[in-house]
N, C-alpha and C. Protein backbone atom coordinates (compact mmCIF):
# COMPACT_ATOMS: atom_id res chain seq x y z
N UNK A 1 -30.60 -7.66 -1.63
CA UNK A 1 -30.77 -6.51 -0.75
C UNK A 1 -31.34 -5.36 -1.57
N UNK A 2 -31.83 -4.77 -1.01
CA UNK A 2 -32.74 -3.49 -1.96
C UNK A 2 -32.23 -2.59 -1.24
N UNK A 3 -31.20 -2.10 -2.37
CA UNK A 3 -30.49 -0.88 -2.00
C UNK A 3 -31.13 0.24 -2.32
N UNK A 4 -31.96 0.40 -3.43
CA UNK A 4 -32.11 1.60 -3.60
C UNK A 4 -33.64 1.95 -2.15
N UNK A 5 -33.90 0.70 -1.48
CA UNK A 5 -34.87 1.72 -0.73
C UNK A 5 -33.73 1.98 0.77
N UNK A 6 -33.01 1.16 0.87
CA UNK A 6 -32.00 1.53 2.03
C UNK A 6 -31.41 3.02 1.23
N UNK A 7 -30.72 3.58 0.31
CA UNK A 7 -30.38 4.52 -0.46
C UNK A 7 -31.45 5.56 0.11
N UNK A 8 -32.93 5.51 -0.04
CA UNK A 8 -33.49 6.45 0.17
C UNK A 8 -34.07 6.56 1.60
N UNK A 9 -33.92 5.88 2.54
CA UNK A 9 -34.14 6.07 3.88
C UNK A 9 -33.11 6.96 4.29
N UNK A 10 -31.50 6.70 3.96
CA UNK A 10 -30.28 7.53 4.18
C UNK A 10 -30.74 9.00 4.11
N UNK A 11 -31.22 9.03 2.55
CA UNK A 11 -31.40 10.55 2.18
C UNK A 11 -32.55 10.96 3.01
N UNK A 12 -33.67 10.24 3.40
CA UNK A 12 -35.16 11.05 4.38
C UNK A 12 -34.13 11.87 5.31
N UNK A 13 -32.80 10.70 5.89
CA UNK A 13 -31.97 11.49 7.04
C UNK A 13 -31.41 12.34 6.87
N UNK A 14 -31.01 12.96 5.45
CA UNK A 14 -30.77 14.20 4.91
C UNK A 14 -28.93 14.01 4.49
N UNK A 15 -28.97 12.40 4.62
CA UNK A 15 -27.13 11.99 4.49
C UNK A 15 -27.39 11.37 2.92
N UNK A 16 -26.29 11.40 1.73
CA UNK A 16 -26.44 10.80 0.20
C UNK A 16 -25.65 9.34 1.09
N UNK A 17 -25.41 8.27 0.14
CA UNK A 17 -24.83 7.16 0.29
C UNK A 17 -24.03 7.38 -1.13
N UNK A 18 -23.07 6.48 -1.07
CA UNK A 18 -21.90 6.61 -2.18
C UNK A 18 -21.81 5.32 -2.50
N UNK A 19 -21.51 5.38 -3.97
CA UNK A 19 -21.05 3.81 -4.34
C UNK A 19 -19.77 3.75 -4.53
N UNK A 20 -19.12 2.81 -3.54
CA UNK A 20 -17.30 2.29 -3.18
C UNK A 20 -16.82 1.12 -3.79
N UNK A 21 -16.12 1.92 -5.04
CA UNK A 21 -15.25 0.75 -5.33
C UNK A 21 -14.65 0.10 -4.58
N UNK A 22 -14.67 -1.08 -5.39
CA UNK A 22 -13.93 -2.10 -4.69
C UNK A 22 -12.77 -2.52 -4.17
N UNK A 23 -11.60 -1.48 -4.53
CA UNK A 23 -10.23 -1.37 -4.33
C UNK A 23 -10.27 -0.72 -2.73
N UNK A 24 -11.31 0.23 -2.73
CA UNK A 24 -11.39 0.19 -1.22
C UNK A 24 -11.77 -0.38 -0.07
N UNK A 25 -12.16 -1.36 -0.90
CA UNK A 25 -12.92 -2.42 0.42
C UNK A 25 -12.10 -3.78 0.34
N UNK A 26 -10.98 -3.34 -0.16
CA UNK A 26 -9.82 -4.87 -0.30
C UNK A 26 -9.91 -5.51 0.93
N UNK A 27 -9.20 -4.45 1.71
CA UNK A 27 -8.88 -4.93 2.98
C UNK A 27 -10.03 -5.67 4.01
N UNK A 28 -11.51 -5.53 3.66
CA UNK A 28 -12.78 -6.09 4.36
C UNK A 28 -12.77 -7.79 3.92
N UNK A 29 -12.11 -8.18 2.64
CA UNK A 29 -12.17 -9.49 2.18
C UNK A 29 -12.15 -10.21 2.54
N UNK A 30 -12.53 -11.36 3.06
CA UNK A 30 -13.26 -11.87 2.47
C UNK A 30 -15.18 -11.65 2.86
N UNK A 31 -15.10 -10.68 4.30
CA UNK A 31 -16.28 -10.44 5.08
C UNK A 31 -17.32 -10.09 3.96
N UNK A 32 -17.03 -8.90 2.95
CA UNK A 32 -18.08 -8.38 2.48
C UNK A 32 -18.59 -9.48 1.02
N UNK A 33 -17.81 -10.30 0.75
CA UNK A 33 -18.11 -11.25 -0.60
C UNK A 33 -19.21 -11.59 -0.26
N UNK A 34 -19.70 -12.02 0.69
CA UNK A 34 -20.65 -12.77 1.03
C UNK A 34 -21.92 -11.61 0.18
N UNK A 35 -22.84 -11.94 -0.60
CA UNK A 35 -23.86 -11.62 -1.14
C UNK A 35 -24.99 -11.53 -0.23
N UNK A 36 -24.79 -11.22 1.32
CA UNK A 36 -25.60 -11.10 2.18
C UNK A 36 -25.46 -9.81 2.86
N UNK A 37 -24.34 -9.39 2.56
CA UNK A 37 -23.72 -7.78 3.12
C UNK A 37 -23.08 -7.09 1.95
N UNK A 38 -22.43 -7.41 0.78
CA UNK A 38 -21.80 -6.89 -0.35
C UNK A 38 -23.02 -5.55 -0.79
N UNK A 39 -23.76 -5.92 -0.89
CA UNK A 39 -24.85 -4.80 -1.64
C UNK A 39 -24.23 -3.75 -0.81
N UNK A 40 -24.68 -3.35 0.03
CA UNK A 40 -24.71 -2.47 1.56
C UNK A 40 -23.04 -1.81 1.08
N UNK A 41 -21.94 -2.58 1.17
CA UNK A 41 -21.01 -1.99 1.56
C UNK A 41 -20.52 -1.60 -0.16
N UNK A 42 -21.16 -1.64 -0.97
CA UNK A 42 -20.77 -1.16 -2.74
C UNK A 42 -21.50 0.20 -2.72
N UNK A 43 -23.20 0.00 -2.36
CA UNK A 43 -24.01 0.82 -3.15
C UNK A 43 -24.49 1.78 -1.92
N UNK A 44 -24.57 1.36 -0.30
CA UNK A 44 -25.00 1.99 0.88
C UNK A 44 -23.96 2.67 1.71
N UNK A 45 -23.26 2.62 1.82
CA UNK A 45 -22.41 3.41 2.81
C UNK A 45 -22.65 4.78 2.82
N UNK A 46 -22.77 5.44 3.95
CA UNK A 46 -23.47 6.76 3.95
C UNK A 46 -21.86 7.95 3.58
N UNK A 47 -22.17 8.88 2.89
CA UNK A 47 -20.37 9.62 2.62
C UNK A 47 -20.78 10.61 4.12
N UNK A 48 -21.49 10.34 5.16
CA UNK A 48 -21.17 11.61 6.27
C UNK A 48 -21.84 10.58 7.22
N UNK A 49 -21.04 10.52 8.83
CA UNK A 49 -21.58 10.29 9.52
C UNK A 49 -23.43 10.64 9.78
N UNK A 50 -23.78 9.68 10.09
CA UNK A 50 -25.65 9.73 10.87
C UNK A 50 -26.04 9.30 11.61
N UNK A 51 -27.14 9.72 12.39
CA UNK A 51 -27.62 8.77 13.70
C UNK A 51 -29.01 7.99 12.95
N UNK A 52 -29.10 6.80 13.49
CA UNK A 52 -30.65 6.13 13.31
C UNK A 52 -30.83 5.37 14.02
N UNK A 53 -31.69 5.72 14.89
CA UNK A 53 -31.94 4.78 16.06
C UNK A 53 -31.50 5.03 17.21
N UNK A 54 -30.45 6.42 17.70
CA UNK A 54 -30.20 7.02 18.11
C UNK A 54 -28.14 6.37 18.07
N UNK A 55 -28.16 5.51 17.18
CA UNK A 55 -26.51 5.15 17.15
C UNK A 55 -26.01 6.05 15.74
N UNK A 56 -25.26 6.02 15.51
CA UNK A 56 -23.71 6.57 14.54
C UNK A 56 -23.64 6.12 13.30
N UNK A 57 -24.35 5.92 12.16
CA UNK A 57 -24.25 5.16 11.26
C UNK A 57 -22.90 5.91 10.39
N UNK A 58 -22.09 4.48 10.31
CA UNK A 58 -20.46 5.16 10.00
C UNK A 58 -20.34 4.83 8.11
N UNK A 59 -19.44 5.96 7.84
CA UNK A 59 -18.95 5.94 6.63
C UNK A 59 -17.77 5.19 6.12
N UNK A 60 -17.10 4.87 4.84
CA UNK A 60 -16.02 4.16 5.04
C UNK A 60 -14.73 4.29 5.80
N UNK A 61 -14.54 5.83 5.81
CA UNK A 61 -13.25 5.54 6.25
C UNK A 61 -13.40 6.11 8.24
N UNK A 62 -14.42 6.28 8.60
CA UNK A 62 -14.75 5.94 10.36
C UNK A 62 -15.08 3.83 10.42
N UNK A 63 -15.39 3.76 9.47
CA UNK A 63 -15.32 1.93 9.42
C UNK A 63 -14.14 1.64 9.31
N UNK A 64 -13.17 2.06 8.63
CA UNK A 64 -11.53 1.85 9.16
C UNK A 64 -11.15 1.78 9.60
N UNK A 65 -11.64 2.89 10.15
CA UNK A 65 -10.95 3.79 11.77
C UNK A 65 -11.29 2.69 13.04
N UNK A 66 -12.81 2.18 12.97
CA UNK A 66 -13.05 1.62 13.59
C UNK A 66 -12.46 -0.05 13.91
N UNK A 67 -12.46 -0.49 12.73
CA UNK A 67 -12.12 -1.87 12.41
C UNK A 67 -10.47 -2.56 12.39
N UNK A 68 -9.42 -1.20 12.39
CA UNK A 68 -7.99 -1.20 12.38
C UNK A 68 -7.49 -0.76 13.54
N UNK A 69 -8.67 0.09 14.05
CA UNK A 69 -7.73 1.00 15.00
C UNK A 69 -7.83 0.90 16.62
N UNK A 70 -9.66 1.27 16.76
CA UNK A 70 -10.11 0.88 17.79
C UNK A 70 -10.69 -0.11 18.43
N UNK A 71 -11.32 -0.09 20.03
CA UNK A 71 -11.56 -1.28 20.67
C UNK A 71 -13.18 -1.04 20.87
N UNK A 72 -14.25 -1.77 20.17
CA UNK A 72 -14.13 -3.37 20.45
C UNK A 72 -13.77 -3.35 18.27
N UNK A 73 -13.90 -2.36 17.72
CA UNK A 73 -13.78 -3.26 15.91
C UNK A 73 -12.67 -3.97 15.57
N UNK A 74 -11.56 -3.20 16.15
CA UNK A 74 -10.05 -4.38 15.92
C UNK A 74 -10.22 -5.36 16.12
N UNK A 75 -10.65 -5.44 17.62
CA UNK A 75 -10.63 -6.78 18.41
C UNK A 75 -11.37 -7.73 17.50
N UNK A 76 -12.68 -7.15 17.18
CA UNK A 76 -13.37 -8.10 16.60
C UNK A 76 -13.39 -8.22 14.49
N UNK A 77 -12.61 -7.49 14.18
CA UNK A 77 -12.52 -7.45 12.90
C UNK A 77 -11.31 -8.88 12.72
N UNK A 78 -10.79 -9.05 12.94
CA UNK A 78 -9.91 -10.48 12.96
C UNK A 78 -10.79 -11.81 13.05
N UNK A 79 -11.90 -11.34 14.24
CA UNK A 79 -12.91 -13.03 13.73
C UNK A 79 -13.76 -12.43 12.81
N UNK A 80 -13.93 -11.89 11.77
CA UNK A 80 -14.67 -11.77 10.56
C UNK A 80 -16.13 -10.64 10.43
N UNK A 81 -16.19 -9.77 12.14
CA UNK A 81 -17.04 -8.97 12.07
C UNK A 81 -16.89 -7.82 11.57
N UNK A 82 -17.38 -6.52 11.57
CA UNK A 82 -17.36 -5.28 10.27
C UNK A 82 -18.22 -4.74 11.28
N UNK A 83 -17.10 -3.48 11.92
CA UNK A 83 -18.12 -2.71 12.57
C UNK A 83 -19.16 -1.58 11.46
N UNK A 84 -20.10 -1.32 11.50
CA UNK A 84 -20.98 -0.76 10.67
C UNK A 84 -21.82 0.83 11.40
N UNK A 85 -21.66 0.54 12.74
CA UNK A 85 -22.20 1.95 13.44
C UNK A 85 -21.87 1.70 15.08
N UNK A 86 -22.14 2.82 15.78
CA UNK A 86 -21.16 3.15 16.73
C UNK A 86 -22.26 3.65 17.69
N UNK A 87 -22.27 3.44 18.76
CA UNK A 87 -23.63 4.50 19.85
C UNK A 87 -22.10 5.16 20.46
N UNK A 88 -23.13 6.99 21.05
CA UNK A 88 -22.54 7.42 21.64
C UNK A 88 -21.44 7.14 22.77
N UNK A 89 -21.55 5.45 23.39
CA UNK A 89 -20.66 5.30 24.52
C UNK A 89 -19.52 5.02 23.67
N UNK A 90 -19.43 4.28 22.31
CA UNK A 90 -18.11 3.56 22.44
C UNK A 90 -18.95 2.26 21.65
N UNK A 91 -19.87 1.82 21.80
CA UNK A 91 -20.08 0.22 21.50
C UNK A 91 -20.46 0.49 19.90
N UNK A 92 -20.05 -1.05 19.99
CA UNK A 92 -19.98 -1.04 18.30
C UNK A 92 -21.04 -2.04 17.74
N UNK A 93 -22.02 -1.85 16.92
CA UNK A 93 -22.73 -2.30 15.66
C UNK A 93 -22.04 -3.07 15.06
N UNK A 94 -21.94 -4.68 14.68
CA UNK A 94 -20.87 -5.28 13.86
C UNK A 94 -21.87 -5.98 13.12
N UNK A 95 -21.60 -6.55 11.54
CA UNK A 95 -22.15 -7.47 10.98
C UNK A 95 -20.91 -8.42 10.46
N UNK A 96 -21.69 -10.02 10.35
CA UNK A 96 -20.58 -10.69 9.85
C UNK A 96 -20.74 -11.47 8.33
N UNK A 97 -20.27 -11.95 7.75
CA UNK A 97 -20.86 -12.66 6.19
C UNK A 97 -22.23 -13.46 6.51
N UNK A 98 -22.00 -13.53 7.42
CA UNK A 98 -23.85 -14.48 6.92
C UNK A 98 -24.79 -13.51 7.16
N UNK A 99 -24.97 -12.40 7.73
CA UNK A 99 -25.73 -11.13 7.88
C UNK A 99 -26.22 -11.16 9.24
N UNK A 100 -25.34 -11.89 9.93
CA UNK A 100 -26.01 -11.64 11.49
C UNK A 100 -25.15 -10.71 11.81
N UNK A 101 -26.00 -9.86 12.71
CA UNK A 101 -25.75 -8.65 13.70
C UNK A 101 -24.94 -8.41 14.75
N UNK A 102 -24.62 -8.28 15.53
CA UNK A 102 -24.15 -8.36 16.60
C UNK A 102 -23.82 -6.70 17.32
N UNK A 103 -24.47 -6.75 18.95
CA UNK A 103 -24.30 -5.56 19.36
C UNK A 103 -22.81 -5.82 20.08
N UNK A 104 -21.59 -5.12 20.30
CA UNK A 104 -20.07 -5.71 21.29
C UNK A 104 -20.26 -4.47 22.02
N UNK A 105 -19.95 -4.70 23.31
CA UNK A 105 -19.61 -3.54 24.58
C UNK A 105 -18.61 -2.87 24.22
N UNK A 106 -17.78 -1.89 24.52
CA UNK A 106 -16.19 -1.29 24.14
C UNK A 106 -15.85 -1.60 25.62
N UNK A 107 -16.62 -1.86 26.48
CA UNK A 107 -15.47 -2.40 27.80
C UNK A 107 -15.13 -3.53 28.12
N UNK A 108 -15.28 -4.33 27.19
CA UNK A 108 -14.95 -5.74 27.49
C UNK A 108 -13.95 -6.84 26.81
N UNK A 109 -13.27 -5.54 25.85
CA UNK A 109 -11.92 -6.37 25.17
C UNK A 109 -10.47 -5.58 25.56
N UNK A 110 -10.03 -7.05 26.12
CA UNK A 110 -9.02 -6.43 26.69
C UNK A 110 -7.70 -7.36 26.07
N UNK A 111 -6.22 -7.36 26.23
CA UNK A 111 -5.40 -7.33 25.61
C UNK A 111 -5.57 -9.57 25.42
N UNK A 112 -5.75 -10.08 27.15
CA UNK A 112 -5.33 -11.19 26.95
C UNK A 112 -6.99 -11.92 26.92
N UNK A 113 -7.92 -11.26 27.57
CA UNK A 113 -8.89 -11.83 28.07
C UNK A 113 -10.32 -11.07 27.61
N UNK A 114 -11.23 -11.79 27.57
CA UNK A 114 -12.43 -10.56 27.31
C UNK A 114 -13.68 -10.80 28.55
N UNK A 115 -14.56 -9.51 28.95
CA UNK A 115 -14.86 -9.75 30.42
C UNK A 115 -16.30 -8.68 29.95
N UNK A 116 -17.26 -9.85 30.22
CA UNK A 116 -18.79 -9.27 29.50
C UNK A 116 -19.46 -9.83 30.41
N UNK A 117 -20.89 -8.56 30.33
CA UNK A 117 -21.87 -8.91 31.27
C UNK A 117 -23.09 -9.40 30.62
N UNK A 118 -23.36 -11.00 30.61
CA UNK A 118 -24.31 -11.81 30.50
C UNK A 118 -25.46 -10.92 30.97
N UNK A 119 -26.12 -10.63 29.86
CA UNK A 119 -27.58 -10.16 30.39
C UNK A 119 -28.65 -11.10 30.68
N UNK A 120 -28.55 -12.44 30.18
CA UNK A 120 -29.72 -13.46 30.35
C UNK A 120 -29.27 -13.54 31.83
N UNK A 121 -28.26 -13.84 32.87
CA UNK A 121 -28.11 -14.25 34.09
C UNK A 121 -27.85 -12.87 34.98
N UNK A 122 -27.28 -12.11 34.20
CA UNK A 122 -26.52 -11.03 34.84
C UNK A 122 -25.53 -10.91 36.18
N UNK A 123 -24.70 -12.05 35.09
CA UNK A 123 -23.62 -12.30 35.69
C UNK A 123 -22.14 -11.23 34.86
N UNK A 124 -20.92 -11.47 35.29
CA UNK A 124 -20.00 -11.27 34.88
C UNK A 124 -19.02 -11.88 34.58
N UNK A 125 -18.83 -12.12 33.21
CA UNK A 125 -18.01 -13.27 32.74
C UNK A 125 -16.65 -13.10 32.29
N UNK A 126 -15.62 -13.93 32.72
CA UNK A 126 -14.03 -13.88 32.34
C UNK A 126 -13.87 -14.87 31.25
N UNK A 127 -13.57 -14.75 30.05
CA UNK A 127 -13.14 -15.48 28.97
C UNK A 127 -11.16 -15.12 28.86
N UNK A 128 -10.76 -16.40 29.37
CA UNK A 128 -9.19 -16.36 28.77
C UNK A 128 -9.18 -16.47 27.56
N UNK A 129 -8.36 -15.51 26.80
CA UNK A 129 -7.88 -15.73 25.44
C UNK A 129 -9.05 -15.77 24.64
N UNK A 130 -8.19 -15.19 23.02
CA UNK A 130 -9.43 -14.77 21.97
C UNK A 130 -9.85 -16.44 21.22
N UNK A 131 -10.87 -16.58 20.79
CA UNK A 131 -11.09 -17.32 19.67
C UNK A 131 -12.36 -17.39 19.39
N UNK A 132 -12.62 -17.80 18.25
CA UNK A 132 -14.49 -17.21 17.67
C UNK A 132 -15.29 -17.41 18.59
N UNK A 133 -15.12 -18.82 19.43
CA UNK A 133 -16.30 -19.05 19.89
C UNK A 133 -16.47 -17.85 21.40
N UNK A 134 -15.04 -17.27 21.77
CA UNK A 134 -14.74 -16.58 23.24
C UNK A 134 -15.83 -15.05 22.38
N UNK A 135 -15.02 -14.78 21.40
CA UNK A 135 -15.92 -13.59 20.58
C UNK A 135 -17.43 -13.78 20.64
N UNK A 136 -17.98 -14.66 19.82
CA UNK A 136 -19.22 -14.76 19.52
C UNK A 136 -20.11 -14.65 21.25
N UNK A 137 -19.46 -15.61 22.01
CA UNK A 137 -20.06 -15.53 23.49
C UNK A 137 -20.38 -14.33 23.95
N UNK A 138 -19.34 -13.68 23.70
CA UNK A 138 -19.17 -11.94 24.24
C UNK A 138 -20.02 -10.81 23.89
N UNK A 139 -20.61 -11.10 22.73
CA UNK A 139 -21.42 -10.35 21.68
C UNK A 139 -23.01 -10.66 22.39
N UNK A 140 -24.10 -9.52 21.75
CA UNK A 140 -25.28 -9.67 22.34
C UNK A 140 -25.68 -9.84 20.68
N UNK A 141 -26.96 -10.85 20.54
CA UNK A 141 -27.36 -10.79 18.67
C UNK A 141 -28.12 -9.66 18.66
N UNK A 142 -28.23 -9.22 17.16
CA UNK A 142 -29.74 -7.90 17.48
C UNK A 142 -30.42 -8.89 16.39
N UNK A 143 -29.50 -9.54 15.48
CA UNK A 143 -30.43 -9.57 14.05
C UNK A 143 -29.73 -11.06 13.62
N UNK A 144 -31.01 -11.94 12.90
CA UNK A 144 -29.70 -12.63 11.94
C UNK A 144 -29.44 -12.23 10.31
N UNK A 145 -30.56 -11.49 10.11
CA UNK A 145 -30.72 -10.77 8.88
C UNK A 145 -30.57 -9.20 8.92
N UNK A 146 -29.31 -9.22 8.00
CA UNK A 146 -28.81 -7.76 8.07
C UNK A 146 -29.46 -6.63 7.51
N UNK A 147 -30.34 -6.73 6.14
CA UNK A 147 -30.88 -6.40 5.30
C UNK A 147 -32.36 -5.77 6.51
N UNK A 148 -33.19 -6.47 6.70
CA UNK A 148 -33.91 -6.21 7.60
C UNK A 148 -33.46 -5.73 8.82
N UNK A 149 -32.84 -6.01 9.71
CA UNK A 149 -31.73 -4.76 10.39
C UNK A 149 -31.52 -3.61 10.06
N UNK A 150 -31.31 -3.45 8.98
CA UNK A 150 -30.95 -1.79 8.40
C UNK A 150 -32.59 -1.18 8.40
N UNK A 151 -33.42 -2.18 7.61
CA UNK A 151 -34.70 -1.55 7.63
C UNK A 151 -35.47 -0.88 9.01
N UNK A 152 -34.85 -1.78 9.66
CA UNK A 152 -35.88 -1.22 11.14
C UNK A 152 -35.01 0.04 11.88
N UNK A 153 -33.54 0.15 12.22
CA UNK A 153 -32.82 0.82 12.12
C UNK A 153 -32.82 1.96 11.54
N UNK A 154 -32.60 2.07 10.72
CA UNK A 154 -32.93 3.39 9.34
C UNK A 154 -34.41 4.05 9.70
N UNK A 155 -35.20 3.09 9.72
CA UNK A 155 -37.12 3.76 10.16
C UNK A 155 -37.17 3.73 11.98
N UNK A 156 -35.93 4.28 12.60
CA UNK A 156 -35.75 4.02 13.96
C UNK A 156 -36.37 3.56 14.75
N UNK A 157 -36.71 2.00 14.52
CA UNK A 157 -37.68 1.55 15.57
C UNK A 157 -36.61 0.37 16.44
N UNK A 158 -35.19 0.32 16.27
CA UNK A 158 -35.23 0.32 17.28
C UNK A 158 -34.36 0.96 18.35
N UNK A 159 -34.63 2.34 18.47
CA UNK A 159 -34.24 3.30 19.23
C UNK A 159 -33.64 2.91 21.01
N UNK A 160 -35.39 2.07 21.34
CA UNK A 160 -35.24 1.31 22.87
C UNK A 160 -34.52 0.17 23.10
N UNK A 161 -34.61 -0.51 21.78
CA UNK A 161 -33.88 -1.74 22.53
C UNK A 161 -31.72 -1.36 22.24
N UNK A 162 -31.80 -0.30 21.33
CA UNK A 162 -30.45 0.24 21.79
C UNK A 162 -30.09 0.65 22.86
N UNK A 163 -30.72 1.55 23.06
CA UNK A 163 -30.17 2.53 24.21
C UNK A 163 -30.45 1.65 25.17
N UNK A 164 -30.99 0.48 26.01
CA UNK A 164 -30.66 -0.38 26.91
C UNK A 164 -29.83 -0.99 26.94
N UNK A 165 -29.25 -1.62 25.60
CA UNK A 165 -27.62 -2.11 25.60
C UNK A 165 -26.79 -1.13 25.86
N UNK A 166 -27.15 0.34 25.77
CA UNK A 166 -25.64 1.50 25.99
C UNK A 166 -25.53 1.84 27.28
């Protein structure tokens, strides 16, 4: 991953990025080992909230916040995703160890069941009970490469195809 040009897209946005030891990212383990997202979450994490692309690009401890606390990153931080940025409604930006993307609704995790709207049919779907594959279903992809994700993101191109998922 080429941090130092992700490093300097942050700063065009007028935000520094910080390099995070690793004692603080215990709790992400085994998600960030993967040498497909580790760069990003050591040498990129922005130290102040930012928008790019018109979403929330979050710092470590709103990635906490997000991933321990609230709905959809809790929900989905248990099957191995890492929320990473936030759009104004609520929905969350997640990446997982292999560097795929994933856009999650915030209205569609609920305590026993999760209840998402299929955009290929545009239907509305009831999933009983959690498990990767009920997760992964639920999720829309943006990317399978995270690295390139950030690139297009960061140089906000893709502004439109966000704000149609929000």
């Amino acid at each position: 991953m080429n941090t130092q040009a992700i490093q300097q897209l942050s700063m065009q946005k007028g935000v520094h990025t910080r390099h995070t030891d690793k004692q603080e990212l215990a709790a992400f383990q085994p998600i960030i080992a993967s040498p497909l997202v580790h760069p990003y979450f050591i040498m990129c994490l922005p130290t102040n909230v930012y928008s790019a692309s018109g979403i929330r690009m979050l710092p470590l401890k709103w990635i906490c916040e997000e991933a321990f606390e609230l709905v959809p990153g809790a929900r989905l931080f248990a099957y191995g995703y890492i929320p990473i940025a936030t759009s104004i409604g609520g929905n969350a930006i997640c990446v997982r160890a292999d560097g795929q993307v994933f856009w999650a609704d915030h209205d569609s995790w609920y305590d026993d069941y999760i209840l998402f709207h299929n955009r290929e049919t545009d239907e509305w779907i009831e999933l009983s009970g959690y498990s990767p594959a009920h997760v992964e279903q639920a999720l829309v992809p943006l990317a399978n490469n995270f690295e390139q994700f950030l690139f297009a993101l960061l140089n906000d191109e893709l502004t439109k195809q966000l704000e149609e998922l929000d």
